[in-house]
Protein backbone atom coordinates (compact mmCIF):
# COMPACT_ATOMS: atom_id res chain seq x y z
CA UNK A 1 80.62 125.77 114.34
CA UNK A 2 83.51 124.97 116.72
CA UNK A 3 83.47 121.14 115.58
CA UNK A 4 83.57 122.41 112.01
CA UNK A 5 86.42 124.61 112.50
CA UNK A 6 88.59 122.00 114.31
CA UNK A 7 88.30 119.70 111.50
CA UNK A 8 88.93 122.62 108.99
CA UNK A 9 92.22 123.50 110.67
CA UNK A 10 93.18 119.57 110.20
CA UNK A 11 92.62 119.77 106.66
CA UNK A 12 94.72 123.18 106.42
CA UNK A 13 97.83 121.59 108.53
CA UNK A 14 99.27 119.16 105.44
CA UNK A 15 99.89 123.15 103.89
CA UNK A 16 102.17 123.75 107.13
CA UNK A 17 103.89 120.57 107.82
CA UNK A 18 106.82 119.26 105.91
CA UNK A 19 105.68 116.17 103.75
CA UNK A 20 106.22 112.37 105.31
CA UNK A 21 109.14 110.48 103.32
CA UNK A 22 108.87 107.01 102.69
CA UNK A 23 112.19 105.20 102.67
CA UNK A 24 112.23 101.39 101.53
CA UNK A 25 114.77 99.40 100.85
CA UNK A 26 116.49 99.11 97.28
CA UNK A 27 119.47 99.65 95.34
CA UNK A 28 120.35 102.21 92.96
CA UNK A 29 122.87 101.62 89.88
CA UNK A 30 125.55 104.89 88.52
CA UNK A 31 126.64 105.64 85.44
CA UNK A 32 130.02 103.94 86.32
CA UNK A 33 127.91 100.49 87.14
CA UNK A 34 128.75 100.52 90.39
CA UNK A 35 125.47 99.39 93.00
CA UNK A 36 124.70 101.10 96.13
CA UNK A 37 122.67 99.43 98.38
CA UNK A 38 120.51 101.66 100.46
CA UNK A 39 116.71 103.13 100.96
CA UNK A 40 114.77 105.16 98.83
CA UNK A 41 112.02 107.42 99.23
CA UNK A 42 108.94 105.77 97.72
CA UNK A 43 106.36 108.03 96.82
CA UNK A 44 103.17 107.69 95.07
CA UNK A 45 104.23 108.31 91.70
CA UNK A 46 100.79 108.37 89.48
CA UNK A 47 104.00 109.39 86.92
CA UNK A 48 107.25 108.23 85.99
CA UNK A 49 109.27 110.17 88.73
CA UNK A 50 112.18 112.85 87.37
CA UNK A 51 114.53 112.17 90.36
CA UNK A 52 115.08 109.74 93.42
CA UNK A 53 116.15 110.42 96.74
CA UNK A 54 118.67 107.95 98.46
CA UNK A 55 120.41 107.38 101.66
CA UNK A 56 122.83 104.97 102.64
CA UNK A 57 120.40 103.64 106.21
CA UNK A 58 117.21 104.94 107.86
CA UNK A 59 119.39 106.70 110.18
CA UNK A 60 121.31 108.61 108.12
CA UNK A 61 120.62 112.45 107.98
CA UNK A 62 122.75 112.48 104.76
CA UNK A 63 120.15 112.47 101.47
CA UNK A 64 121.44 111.72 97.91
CA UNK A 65 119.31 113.17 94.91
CA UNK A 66 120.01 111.29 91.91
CA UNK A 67 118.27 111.53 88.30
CA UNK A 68 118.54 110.07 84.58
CA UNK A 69 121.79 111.92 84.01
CA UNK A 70 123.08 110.65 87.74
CA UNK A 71 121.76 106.70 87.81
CA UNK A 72 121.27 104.04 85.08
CA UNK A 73 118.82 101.98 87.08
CA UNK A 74 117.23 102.00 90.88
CA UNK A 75 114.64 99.38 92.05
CA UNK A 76 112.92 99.20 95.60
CA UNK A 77 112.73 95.48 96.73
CA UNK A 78 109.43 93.86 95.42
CA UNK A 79 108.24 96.92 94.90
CA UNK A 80 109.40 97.96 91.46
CA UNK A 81 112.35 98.70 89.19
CA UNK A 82 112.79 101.89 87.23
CA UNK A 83 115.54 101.76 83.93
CA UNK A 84 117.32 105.03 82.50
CA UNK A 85 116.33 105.87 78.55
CA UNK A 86 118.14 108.05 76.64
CA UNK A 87 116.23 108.56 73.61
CA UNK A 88 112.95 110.03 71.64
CA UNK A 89 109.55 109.95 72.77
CA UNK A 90 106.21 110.22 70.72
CA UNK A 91 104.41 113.76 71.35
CA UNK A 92 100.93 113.06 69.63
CA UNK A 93 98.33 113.24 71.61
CA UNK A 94 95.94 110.42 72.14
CA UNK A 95 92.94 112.00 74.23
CA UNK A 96 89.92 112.38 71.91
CA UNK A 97 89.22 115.98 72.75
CA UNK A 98 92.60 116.73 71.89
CA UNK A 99 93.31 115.23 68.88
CA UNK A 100 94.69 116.65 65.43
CA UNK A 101 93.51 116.35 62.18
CA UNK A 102 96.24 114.62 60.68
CA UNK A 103 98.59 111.77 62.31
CA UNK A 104 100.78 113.44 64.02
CA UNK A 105 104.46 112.22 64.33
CA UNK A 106 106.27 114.48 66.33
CA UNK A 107 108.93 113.67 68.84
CA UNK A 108 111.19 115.04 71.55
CA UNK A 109 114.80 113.68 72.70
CA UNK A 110 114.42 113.05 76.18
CA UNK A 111 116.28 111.76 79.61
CA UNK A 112 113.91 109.94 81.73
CA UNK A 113 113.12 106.69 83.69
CA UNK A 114 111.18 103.81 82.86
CA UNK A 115 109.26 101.60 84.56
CA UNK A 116 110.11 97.87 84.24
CA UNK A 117 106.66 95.96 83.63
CA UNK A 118 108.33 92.83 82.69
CA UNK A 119 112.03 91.43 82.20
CA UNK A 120 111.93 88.37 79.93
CA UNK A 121 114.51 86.16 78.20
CA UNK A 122 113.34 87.27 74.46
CA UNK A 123 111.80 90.82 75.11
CA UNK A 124 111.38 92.90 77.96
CA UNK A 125 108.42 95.44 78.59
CA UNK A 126 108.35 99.07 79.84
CA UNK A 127 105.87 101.82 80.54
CA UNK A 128 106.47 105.95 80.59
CA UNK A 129 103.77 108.41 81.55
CA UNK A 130 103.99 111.88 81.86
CA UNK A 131 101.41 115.06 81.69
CA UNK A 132 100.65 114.27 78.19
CA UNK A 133 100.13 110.38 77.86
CA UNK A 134 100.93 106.85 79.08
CA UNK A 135 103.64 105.26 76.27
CA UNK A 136 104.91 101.55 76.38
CA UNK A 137 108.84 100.46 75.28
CA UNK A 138 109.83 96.86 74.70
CA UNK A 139 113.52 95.98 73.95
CA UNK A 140 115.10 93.04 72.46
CA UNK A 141 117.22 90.70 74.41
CA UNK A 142 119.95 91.45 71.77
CA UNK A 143 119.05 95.56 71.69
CA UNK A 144 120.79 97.86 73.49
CA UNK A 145 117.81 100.17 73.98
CA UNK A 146 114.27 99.95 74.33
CA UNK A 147 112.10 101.05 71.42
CA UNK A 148 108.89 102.77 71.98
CA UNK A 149 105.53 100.71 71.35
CA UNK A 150 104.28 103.31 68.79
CA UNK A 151 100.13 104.19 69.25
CA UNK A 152 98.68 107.49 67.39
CA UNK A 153 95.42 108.55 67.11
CA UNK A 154 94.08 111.34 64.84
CA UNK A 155 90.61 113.21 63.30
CA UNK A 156 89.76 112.45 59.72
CA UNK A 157 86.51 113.55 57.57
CA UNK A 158 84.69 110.53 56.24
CA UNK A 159 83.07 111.15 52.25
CA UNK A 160 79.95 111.67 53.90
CA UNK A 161 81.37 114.79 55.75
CA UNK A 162 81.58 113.29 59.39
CA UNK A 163 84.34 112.99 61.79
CA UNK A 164 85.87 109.70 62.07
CA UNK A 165 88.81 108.92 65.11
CA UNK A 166 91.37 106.94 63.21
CA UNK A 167 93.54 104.17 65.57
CA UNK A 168 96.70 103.28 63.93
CA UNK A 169 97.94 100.42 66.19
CA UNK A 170 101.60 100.65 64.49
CA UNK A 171 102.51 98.79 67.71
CA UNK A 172 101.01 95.45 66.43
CA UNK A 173 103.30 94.82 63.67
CA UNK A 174 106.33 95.39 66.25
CA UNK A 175 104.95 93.01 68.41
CA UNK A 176 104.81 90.48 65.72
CA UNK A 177 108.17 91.32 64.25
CA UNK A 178 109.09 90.39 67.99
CA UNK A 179 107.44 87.01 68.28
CA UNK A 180 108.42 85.94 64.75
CA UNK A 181 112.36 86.84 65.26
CA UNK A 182 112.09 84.38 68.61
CA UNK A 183 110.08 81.76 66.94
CA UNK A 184 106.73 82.39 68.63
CA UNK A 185 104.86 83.42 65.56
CA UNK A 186 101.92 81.64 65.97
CA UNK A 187 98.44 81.93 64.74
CA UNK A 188 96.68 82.33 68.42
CA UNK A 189 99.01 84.88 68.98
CA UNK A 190 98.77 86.85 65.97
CA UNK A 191 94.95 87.30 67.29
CA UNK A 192 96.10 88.01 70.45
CA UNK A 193 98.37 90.89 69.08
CA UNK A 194 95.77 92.22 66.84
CA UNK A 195 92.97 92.35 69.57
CA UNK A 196 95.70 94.10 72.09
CA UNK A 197 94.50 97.51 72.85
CA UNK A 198 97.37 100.07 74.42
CA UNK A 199 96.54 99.20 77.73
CA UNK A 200 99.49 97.35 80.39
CA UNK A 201 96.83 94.64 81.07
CA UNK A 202 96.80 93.50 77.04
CA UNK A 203 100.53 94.29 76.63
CA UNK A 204 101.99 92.25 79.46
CA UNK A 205 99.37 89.30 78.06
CA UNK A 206 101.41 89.77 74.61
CA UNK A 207 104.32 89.99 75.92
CA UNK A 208 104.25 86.93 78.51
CA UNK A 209 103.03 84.83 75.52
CA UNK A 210 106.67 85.65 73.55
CA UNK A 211 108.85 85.10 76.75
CA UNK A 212 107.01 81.84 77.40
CA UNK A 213 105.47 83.27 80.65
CA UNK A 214 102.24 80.97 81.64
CA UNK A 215 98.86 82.63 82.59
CA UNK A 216 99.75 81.89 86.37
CA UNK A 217 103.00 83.14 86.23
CA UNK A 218 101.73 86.23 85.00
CA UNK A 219 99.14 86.86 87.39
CA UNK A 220 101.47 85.69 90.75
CA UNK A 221 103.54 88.65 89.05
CA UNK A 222 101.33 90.94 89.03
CA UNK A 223 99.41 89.91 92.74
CA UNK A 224 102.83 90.26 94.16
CA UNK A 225 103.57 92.96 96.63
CA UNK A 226 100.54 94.72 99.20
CA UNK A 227 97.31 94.20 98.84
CA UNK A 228 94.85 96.46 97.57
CA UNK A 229 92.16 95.62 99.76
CA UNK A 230 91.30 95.39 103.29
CA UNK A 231 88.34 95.34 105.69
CA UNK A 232 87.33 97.08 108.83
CA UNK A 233 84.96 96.41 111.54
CA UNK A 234 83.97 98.09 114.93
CA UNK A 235 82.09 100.24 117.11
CA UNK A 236 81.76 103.55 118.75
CA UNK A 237 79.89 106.68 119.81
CA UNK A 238 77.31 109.20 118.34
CA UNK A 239 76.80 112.21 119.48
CA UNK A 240 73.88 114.01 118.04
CA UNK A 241 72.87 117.23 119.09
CA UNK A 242 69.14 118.77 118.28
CA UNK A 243 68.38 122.30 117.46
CA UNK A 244 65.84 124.07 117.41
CA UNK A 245 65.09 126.21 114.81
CA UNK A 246 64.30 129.73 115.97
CA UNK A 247 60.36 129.32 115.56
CA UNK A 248 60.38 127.09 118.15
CA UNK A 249 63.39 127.71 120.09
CA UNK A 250 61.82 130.07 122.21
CA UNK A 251 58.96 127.98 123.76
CA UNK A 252 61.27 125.05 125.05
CA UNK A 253 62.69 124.51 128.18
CA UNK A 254 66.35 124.76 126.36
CA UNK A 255 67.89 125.51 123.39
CA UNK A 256 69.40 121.86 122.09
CA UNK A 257 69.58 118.89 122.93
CA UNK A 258 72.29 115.98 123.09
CA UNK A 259 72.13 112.01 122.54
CA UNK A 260 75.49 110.15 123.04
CA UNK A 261 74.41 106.52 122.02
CA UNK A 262 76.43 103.44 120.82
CA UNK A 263 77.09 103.39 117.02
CA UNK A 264 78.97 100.42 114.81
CA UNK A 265 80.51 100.16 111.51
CA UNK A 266 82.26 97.83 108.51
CA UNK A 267 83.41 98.37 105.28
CA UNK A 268 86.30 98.32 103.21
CA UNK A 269 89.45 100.28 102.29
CA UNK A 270 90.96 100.19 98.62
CA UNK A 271 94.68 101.19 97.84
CA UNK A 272 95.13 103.90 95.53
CA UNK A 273 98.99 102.50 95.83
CA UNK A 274 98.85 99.60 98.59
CA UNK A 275 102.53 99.65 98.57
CA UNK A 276 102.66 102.95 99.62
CA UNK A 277 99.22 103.57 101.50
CA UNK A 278 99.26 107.06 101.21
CA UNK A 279 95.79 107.35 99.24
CA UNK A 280 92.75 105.11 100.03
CA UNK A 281 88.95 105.17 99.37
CA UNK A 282 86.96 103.92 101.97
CA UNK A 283 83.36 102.66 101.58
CA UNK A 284 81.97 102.66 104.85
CA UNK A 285 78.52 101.04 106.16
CA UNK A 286 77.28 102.49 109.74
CA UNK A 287 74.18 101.94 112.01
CA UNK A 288 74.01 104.25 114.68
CA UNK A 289 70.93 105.77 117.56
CA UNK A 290 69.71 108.73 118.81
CA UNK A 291 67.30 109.54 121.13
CA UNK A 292 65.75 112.99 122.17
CA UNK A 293 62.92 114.15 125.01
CA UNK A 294 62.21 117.65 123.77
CA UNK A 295 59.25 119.88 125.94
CA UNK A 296 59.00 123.48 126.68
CA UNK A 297 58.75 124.84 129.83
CA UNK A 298 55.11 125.43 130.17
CA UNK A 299 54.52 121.35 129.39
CA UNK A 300 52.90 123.14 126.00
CA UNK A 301 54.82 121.09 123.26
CA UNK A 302 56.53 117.33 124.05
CA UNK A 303 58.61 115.55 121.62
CA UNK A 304 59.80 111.92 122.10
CA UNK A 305 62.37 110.78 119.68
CA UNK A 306 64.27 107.75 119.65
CA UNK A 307 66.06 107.49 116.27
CA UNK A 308 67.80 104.67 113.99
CA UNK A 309 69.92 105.41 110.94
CA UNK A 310 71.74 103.64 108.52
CA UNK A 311 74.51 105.29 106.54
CA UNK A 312 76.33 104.73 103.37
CA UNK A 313 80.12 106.55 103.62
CA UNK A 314 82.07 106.93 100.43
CA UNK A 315 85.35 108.79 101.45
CA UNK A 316 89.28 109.54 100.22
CA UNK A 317 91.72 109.38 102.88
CA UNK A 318 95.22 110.80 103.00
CA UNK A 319 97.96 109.29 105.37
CA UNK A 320 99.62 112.79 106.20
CA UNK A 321 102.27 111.01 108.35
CA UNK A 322 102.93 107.24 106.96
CA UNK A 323 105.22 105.12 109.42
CA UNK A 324 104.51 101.06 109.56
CA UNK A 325 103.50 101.36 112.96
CA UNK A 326 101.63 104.92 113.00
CA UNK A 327 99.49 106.57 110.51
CA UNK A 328 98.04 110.10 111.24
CA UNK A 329 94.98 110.70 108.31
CA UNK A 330 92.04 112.92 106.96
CA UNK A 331 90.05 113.10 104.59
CA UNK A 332 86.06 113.32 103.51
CA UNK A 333 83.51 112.32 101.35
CA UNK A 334 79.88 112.01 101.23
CA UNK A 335 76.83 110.25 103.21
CA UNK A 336 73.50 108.87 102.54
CA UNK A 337 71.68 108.71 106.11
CA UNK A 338 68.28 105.84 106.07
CA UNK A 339 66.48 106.85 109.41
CA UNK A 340 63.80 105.03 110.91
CA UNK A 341 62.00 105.47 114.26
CA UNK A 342 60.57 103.70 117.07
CA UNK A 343 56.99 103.03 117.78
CA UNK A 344 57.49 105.36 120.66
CA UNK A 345 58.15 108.20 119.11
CA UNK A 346 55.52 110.16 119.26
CA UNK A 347 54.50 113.99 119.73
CA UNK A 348 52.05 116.38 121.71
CA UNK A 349 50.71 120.17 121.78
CA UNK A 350 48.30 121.12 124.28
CA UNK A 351 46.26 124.06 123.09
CA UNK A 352 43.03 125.72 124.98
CA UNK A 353 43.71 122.67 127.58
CA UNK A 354 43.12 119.97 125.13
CA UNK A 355 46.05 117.86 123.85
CA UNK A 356 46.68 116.61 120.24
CA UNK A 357 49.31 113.46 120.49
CA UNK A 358 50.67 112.28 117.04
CA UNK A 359 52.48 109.11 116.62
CA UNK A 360 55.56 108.48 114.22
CA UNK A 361 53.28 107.83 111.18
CA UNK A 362 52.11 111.43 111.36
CA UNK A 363 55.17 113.19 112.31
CA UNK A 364 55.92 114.12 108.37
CA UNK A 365 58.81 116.73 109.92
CA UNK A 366 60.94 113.72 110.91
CA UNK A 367 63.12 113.07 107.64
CA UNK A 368 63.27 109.45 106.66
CA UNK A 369 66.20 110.52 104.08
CA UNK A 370 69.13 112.75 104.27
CA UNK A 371 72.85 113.29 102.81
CA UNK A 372 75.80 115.48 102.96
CA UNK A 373 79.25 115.98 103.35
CA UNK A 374 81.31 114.37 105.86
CA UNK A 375 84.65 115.42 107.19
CA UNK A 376 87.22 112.76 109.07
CA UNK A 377 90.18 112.76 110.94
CA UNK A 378 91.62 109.44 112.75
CA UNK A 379 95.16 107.90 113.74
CA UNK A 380 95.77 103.97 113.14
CA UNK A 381 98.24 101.81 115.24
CA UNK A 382 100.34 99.35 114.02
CA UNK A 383 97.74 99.01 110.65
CA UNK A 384 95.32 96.90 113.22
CA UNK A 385 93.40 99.59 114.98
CA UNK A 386 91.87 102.95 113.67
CA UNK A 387 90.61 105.37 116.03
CA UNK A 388 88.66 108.04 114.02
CA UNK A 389 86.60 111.28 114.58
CA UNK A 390 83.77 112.08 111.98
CA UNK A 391 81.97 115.64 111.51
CA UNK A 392 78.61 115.06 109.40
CA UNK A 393 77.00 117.89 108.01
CA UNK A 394 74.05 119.07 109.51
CA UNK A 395 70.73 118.11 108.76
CA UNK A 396 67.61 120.06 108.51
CA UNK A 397 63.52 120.34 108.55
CA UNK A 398 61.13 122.74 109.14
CA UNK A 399 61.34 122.11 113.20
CA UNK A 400 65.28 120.79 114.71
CA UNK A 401 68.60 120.76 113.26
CA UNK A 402 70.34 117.45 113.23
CA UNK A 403 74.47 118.03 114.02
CA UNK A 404 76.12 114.40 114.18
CA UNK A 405 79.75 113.60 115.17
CA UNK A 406 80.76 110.62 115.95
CA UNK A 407 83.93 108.46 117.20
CA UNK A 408 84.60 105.18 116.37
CA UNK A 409 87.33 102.61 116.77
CA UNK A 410 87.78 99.98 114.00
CA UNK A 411 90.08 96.94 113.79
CA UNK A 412 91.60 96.13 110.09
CA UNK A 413 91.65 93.33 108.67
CA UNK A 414 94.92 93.12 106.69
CA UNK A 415 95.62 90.40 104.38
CA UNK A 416 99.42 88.77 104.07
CA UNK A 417 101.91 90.56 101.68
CA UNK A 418 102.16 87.94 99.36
């Protein structure tokens, strides 16, 4: 109970701590044209961010908030560029369970940012998403303003009295009008357009085809930056502590018992953002022991356990505090515990002074499958070494109670920026 209320007051202190900024290096443009070159605070936006903050160095205590009506354009080096629109947005919704009976074709006059996908010499590419829906903008080298790649979806009864979901891809002929006004009209990429589904991946594939961007160049574009990947490897400690359960708990010689044996671990962490590395999953594979000599004081019952498991960690991790060189995180996620035992293990009750010894094949109280939660808290230095504390839930049967936690120290794997 005292382990699981230390790791609950870690996951209660992001509520009481200030959050981490995240200050990169970029530039931001007025509404006079003139560029300031500074930082900005990079966050991970899972939507077009509403305003920006800026200062002039990392130093500085002085913070600048600046928005659509404030800034034309701000970009954070090789991380991203973000370009004001003044202008109407589509406000049909496209999620099936949402969707109207009739196309609908309303609009609202908006002041936002837009993210740059793609600048091009004939057309360039944008995307917007907000609470309602994810909407894509391209804009003619010789256009002022970007024009909204229009997508609507809507309900419609079929003869036969069913529901059909009508797709009206209006966003296919304005790609087309695109290629054919820079002379790119051609019949592979008339399929091209007419297979696109509203999705970044198809657009930017239209798209690269009318600026006369090859497949590589396209995909060194989008690989530049972080990577979204890395791998882990190490070792550490288990501590496993066995409880008895009250029927028994009285008859031995005390009431738990502790193993602290080695334990190691790999796996792999994924980037929700890997430019930011605030989020990550982590899919973690462990192998750890545990061994136990349980008797009562009377020499009555004996218990000789000598453990192995093999678990399967799925977890989401939050860097709470996010420098480059330290990262303070928690998190949790689930487990999937294999355990085996030794040969050894074995078990024996003396009754009316004869003695009944059972090895591990007939010890059906010793679970060969078990899963929970998992809580984790760790710190990693200079994104090479993670030093981590896990809290497993405990595990039961008719006899003990299993209560894991475990330490570990892991060394990452970090592939180059490219």
């Amino acid at each position: 109970m005292k382990c699981l209320s230390f790791f609950a007051c870690l996951f209660l202190s992001p509520f009481f701590i200030s959050a981490q900024s995240n200050y990169k290096k970029g530039l931001v443009v007025n509404t006079q044209g003139d560029t300031l070159r500074g930082f900005i605070d990079y966050r991970e936006w899972d939507k077009n961010p509403r305003k920006i903050s800026y200062k002039e160095s990392l130093e500085s205590n002085k913070v600048q908030e600046f928005n659509p009506l404030t800034i034309q354009y701000f970009a954070l080096d090789g991380l991203g560029a973000y370009q004001k629109y003044d202008g109407r947005i589509s406000m049909g919704n496209v999620e099936t369970k949402d969707l109207a009976i009739t196309s609908d074709t309303s609009t609202a006059k908006v002041s936002v940012f837009l993210k740059l996908l793609q600048r091009g010499k004939s057309v360039s590419l944008y995307s917007y998403r907000d609470e309602l829906k994810n909407r894509f903008f391209l804009q003619k080298a010789n256009e002022l303003a970007p024009q909204e790649l229009q997508f609507r979806r809507y309900r419609s009864q079929t003869d036969n009295g069913n529901n059909a979901i009508i797709n009206l891809k209006i966003y296919a002929p304005q790609l087309w009008n695109a290629a054919t006004e820079f002379g790119v009209s051609t019949p592979e990429l008339k399929r091209r357009i007419e297979l696109a589904a509203y999705s970044e991946a198809d657009l930017l594939q239209v798209v690269s085809l009318i600026n006369h961007v090859s497949k590589e160049e396209l995909k060194i574009s989008r690989s530049a930056g972080s990577p979204k990947m890395r791998y882990f490897a190490g070792a550490g400690l288990s501590r496993t502590q066995l409880q008895a359960e009250p029927v028994w708990a009285l008859t031995l010689d005390k009431p738990s018992y502790t193993s602290l044996l080695p334990k190691v671990s790999f796996g792999a962490d994924t980037y929700l953002n890997p430019d930011v590395q605030q989020f990550f999953l982590r899919f973690q594979f462990s192998y750890a022991l545990a061994s136990f000599n349980v008797s009562s004081e009377d020499g009555v019952v004996k218990f000789n356990i000598k453990q192995s498991t093999f678990n399967i960690a799925p977890q989401l991790l939050y860097n709470f505090y996010n420098s480059e060189k330290f990262k303070f995180n928690i998190g949790g996620g689930g487990f999937y515990t294999i355990a085996s035992y030794d040969k050894s293990t074995t078990a024996s009750i003396k009754a009316n002074q004869n003695t009944s010894s059972n090895s591990i094949s007939e010890l059906n109280f010793l679970p060969p499958l078990y899963y929970g939660y998992l809580l984790r808290t760790g710190i990693i230095i200079n994104n090479k070494v993670d030093f981590s504390v896990l809290y497993l839930k405990p595990s039961l049967n008719t006899f003990f109670k299993y209560s894991p936690v475990q330490a570990e120290v892991n060394y990452l794997f970090n592939r180059k920026k490219k």
